[in-house]
ModelCIF file with pLDDT and N, C-alpha, C, O atoms, coordinates in Angstrom:
data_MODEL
#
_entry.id   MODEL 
#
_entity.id                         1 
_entity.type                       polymer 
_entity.pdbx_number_of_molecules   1 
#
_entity_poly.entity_id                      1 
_entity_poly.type                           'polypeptide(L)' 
_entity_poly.nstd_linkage                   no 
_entity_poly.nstd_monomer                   no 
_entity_poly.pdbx_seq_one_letter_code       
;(UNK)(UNK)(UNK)(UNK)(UNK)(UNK)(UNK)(UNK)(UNK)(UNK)(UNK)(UNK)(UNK)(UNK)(UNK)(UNK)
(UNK)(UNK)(UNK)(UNK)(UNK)(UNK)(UNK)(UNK)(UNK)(UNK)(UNK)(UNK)(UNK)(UNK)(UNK)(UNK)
(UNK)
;
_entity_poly.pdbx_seq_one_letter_code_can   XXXXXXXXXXXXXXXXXXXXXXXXXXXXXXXXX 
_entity_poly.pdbx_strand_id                 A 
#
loop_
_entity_poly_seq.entity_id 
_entity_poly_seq.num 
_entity_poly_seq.mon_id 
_entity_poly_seq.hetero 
1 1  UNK n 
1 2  UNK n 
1 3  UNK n 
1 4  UNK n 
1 5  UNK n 
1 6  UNK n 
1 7  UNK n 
1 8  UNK n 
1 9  UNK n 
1 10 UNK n 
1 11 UNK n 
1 12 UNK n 
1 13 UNK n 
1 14 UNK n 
1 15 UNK n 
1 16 UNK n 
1 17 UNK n 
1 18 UNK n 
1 19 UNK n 
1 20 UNK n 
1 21 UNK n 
1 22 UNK n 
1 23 UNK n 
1 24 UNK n 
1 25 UNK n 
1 26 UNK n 
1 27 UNK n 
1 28 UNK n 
1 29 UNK n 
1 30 UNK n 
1 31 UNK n 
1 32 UNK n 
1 33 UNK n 
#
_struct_asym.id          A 
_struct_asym.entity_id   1 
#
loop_
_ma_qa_metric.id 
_ma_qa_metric.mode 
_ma_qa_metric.name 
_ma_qa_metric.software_group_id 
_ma_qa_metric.type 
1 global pLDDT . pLDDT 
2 local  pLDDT . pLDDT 
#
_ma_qa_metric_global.metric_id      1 
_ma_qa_metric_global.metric_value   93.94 
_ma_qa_metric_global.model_id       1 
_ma_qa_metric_global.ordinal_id     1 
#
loop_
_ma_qa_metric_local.label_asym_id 
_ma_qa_metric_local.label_comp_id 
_ma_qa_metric_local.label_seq_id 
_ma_qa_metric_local.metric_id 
_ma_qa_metric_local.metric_value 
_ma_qa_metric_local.model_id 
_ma_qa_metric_local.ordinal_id 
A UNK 1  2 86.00 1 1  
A UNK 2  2 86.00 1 2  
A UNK 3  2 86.00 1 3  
A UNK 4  2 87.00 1 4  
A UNK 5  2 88.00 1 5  
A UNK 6  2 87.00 1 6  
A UNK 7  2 90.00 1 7  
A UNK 8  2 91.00 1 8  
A UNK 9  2 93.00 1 9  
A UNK 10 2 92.00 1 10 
A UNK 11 2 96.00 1 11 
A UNK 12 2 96.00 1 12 
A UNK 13 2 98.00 1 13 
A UNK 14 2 97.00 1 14 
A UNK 15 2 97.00 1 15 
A UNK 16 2 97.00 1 16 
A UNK 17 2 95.00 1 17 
A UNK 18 2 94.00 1 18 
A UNK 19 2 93.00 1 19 
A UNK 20 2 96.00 1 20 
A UNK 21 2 97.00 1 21 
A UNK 22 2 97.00 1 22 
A UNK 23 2 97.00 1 23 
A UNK 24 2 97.00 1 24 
A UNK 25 2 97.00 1 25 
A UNK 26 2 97.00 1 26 
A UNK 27 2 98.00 1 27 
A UNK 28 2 96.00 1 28 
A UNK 29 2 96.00 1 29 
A UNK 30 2 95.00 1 30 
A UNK 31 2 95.00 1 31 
A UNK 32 2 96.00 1 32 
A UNK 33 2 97.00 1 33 
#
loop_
_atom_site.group_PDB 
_atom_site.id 
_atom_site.type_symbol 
_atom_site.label_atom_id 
_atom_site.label_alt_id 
_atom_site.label_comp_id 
_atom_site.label_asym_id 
_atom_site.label_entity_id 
_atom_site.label_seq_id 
_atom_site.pdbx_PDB_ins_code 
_atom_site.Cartn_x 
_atom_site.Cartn_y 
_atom_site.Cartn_z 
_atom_site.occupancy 
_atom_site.B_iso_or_equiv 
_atom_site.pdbx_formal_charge 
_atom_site.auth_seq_id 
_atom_site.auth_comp_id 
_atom_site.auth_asym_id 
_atom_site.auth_atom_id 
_atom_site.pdbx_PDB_model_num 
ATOM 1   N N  . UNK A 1 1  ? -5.126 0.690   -11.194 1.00 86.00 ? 1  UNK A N  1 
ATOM 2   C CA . UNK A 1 1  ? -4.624 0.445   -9.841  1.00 86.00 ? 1  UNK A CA 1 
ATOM 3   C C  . UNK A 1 1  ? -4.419 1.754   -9.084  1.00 86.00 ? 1  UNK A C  1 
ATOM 4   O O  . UNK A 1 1  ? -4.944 1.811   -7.972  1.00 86.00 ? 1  UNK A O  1 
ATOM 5   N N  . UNK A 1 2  ? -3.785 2.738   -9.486  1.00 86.00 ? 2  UNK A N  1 
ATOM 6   C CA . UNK A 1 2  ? -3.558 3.961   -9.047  1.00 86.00 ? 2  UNK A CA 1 
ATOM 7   C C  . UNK A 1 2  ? -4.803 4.478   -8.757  1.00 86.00 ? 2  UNK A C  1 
ATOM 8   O O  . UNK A 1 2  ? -4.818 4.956   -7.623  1.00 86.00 ? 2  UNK A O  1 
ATOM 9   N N  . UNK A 1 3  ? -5.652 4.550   -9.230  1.00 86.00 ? 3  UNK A N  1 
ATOM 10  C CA . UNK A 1 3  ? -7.093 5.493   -9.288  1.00 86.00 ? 3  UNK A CA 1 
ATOM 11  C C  . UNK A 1 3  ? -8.513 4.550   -7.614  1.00 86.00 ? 3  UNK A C  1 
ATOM 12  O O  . UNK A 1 3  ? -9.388 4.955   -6.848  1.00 86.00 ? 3  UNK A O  1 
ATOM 13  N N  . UNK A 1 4  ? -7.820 3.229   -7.953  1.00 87.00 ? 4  UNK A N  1 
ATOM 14  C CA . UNK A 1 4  ? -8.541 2.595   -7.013  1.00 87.00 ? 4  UNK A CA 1 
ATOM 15  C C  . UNK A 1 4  ? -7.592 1.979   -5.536  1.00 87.00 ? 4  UNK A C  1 
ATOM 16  O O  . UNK A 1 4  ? -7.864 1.020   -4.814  1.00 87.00 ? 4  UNK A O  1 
ATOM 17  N N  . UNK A 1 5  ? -6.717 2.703   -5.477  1.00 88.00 ? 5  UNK A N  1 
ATOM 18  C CA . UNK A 1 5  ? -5.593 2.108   -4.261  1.00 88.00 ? 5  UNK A CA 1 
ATOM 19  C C  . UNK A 1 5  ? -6.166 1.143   -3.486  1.00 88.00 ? 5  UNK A C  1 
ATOM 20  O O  . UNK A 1 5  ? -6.075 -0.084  -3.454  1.00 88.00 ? 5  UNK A O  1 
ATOM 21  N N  . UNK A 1 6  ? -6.955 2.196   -2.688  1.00 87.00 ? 6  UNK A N  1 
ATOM 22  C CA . UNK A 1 6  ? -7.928 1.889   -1.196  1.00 87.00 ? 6  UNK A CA 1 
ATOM 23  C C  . UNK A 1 6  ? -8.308 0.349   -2.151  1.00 87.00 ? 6  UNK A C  1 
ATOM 24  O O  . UNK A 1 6  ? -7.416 -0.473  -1.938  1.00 87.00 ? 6  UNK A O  1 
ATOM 25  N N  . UNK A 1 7  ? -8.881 0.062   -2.662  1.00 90.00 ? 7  UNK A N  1 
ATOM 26  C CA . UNK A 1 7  ? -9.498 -1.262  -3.172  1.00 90.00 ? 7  UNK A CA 1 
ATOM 27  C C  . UNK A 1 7  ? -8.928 -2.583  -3.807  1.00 90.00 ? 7  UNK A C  1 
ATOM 28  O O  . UNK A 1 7  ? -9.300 -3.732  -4.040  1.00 90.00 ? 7  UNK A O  1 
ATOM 29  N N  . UNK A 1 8  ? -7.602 -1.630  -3.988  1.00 91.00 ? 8  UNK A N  1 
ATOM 30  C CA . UNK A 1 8  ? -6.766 -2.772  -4.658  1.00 91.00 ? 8  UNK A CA 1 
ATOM 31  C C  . UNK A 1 8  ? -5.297 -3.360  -3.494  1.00 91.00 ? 8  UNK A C  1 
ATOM 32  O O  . UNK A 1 8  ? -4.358 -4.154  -3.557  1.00 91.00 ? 8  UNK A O  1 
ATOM 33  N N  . UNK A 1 9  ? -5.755 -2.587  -2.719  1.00 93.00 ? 9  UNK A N  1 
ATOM 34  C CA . UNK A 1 9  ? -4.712 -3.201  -1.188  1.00 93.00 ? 9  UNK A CA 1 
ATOM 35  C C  . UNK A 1 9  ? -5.865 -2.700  0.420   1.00 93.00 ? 9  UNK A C  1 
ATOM 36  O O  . UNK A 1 9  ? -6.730 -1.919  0.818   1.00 93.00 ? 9  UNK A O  1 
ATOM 37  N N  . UNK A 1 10 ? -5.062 -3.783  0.766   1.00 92.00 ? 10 UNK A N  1 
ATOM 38  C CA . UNK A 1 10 ? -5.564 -3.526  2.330   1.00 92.00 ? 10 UNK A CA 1 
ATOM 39  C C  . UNK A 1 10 ? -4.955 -4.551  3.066   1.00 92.00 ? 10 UNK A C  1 
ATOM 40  O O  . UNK A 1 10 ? -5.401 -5.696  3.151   1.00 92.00 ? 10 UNK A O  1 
ATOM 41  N N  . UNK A 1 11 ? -3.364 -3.902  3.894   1.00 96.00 ? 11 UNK A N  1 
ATOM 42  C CA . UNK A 1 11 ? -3.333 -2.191  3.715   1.00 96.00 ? 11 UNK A CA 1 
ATOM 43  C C  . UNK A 1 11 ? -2.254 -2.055  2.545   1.00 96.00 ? 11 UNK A C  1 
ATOM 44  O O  . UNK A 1 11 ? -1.729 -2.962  1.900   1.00 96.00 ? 11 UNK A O  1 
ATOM 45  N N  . UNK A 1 12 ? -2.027 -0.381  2.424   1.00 96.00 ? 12 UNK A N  1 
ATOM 46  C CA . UNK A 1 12 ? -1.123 0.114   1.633   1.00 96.00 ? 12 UNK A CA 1 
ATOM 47  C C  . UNK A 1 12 ? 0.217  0.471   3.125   1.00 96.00 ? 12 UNK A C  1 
ATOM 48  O O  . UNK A 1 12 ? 0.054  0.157   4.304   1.00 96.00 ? 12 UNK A O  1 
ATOM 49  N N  . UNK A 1 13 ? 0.776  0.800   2.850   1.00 98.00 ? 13 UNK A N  1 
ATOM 50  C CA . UNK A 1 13 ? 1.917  1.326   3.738   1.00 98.00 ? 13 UNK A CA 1 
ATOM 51  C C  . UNK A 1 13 ? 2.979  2.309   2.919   1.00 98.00 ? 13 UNK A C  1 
ATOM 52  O O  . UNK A 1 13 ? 3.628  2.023   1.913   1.00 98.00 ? 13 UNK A O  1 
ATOM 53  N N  . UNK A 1 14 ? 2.952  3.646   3.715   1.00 97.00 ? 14 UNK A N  1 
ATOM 54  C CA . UNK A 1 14 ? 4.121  4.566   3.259   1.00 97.00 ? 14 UNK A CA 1 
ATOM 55  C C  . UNK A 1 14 ? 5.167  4.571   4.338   1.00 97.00 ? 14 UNK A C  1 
ATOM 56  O O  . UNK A 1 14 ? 5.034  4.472   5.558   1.00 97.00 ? 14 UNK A O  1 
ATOM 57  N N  . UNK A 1 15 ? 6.421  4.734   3.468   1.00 97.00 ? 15 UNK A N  1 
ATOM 58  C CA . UNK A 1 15 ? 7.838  4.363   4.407   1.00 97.00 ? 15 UNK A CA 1 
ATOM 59  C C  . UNK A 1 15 ? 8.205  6.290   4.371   1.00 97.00 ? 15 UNK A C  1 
ATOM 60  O O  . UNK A 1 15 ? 8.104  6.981   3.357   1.00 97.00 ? 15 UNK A O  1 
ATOM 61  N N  . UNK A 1 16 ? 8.524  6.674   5.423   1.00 97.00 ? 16 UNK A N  1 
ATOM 62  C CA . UNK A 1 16 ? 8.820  7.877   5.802   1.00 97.00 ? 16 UNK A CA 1 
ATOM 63  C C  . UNK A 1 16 ? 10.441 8.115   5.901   1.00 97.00 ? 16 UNK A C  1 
ATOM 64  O O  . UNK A 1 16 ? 10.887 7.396   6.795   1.00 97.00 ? 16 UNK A O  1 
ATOM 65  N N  . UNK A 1 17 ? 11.463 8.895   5.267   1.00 95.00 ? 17 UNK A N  1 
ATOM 66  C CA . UNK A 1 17 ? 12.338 9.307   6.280   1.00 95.00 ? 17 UNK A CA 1 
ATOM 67  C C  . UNK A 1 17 ? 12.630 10.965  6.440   1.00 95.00 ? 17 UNK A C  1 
ATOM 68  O O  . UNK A 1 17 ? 12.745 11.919  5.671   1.00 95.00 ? 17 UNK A O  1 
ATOM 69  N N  . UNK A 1 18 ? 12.674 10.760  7.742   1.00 94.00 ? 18 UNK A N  1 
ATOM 70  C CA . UNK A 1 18 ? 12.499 12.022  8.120   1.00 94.00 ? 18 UNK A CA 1 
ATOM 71  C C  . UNK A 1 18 ? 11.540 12.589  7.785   1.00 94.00 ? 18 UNK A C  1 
ATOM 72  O O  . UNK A 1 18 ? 11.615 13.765  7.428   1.00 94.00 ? 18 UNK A O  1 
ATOM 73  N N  . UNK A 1 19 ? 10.330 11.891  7.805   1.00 93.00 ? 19 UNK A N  1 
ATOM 74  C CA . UNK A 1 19 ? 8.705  12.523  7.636   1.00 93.00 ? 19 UNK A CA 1 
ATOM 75  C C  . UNK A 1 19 ? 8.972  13.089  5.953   1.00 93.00 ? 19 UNK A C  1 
ATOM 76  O O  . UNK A 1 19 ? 8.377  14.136  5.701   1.00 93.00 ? 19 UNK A O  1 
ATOM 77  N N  . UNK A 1 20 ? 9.476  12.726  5.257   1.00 96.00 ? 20 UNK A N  1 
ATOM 78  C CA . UNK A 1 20 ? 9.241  12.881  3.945   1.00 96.00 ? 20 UNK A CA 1 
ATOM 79  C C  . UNK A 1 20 ? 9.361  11.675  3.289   1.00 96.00 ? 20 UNK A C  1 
ATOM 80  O O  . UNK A 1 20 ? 10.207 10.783  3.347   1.00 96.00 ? 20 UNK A O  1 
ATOM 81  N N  . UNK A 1 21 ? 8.111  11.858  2.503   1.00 97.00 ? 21 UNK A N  1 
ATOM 82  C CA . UNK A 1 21 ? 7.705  10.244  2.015   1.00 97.00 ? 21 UNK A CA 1 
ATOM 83  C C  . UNK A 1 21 ? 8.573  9.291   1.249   1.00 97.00 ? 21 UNK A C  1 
ATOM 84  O O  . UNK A 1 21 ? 8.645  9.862   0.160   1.00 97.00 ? 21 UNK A O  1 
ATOM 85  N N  . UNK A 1 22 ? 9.332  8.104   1.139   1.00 97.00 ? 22 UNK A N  1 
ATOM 86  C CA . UNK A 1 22 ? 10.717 7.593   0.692   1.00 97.00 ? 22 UNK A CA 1 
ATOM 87  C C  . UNK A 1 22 ? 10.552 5.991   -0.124  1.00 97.00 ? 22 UNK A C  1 
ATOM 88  O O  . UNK A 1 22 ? 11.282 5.380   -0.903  1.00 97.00 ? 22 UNK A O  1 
ATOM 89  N N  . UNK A 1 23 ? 9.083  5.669   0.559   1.00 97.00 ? 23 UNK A N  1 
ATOM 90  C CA . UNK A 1 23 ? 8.958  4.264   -0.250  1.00 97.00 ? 23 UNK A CA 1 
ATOM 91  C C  . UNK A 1 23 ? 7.517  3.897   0.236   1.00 97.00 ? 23 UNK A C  1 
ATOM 92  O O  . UNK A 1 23 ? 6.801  4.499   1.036   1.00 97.00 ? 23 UNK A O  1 
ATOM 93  N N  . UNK A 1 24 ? 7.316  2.895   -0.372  1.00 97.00 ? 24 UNK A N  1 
ATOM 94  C CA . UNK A 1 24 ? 5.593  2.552   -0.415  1.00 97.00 ? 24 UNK A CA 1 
ATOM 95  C C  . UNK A 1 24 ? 5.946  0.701   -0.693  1.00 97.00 ? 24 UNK A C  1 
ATOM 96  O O  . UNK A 1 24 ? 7.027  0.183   -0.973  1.00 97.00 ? 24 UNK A O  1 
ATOM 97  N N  . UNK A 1 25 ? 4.808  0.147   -0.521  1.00 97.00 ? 25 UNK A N  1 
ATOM 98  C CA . UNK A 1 25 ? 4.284  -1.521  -0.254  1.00 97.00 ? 25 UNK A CA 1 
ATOM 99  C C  . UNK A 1 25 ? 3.052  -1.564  0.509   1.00 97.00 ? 25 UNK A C  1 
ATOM 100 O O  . UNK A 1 25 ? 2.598  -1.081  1.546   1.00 97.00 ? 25 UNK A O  1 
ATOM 101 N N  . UNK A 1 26 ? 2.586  -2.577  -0.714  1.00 97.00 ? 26 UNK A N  1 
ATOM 102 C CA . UNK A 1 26 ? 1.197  -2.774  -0.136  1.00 97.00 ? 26 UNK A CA 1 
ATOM 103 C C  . UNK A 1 26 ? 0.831  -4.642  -0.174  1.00 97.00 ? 26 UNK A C  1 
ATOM 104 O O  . UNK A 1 26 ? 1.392  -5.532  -0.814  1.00 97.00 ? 26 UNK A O  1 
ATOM 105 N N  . UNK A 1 27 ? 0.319  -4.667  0.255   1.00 98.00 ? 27 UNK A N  1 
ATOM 106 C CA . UNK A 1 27 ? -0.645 -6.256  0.543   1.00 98.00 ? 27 UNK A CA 1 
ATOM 107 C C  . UNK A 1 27 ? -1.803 -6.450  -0.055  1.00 98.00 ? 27 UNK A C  1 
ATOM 108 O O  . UNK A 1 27 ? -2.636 -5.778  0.553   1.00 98.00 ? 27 UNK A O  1 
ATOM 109 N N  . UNK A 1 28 ? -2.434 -7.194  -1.195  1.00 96.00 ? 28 UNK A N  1 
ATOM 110 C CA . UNK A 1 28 ? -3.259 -7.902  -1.903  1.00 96.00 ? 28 UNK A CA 1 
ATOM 111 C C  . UNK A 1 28 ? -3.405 -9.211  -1.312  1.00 96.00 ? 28 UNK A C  1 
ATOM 112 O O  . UNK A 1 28 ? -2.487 -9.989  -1.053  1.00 96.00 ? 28 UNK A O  1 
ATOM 113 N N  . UNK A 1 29 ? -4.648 -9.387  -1.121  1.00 96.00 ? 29 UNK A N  1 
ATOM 114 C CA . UNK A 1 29 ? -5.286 -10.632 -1.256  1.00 96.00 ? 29 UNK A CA 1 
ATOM 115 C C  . UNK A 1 29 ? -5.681 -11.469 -2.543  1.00 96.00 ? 29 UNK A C  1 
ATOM 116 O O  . UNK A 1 29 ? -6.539 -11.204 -3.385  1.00 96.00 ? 29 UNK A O  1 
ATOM 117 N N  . UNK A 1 30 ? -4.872 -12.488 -2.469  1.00 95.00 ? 30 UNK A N  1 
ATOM 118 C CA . UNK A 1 30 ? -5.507 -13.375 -3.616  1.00 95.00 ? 30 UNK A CA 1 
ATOM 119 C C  . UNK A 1 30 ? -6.240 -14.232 -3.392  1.00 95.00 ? 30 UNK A C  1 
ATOM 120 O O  . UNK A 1 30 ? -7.327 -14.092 -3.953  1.00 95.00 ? 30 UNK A O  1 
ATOM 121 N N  . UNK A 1 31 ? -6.090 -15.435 -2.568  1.00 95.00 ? 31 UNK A N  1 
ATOM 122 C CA . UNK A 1 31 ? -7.486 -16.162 -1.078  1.00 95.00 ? 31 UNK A CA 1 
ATOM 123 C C  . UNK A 1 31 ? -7.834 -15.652 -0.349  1.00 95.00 ? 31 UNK A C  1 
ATOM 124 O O  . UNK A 1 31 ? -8.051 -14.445 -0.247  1.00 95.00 ? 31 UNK A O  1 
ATOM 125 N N  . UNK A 1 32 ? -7.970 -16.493 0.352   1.00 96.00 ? 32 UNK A N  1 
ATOM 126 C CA . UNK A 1 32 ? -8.494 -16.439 1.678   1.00 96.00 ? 32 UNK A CA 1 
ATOM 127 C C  . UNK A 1 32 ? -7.221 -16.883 2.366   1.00 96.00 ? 32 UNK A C  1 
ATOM 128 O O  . UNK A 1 32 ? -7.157 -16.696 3.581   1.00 96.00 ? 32 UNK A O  1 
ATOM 129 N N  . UNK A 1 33 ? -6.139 -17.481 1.705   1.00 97.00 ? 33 UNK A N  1 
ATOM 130 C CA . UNK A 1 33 ? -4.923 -18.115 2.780   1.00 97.00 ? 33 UNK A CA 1 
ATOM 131 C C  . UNK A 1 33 ? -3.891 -17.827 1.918   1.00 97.00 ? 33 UNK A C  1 
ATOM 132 O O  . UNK A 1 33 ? -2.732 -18.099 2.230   1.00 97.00 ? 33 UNK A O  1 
#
């Protein structure tokens, strides 16, 4: 999963505070719905 991010979400999302990186979540598709 790590090595293939881009492919295994779309999208990924990084949570910022204060422009230093603080948390991450991403979205997988399992259907179509």
């Amino acid at each position: 999963e790590l090595a293939s991010l881009r492919q295994f979400y779309s999208p990924f999302f990084l949570g910022l505070s204060n422009d230093r990186p603080a948390g991450c979540v991403g979205l997988r598709q399992e259907t179509l719905e």
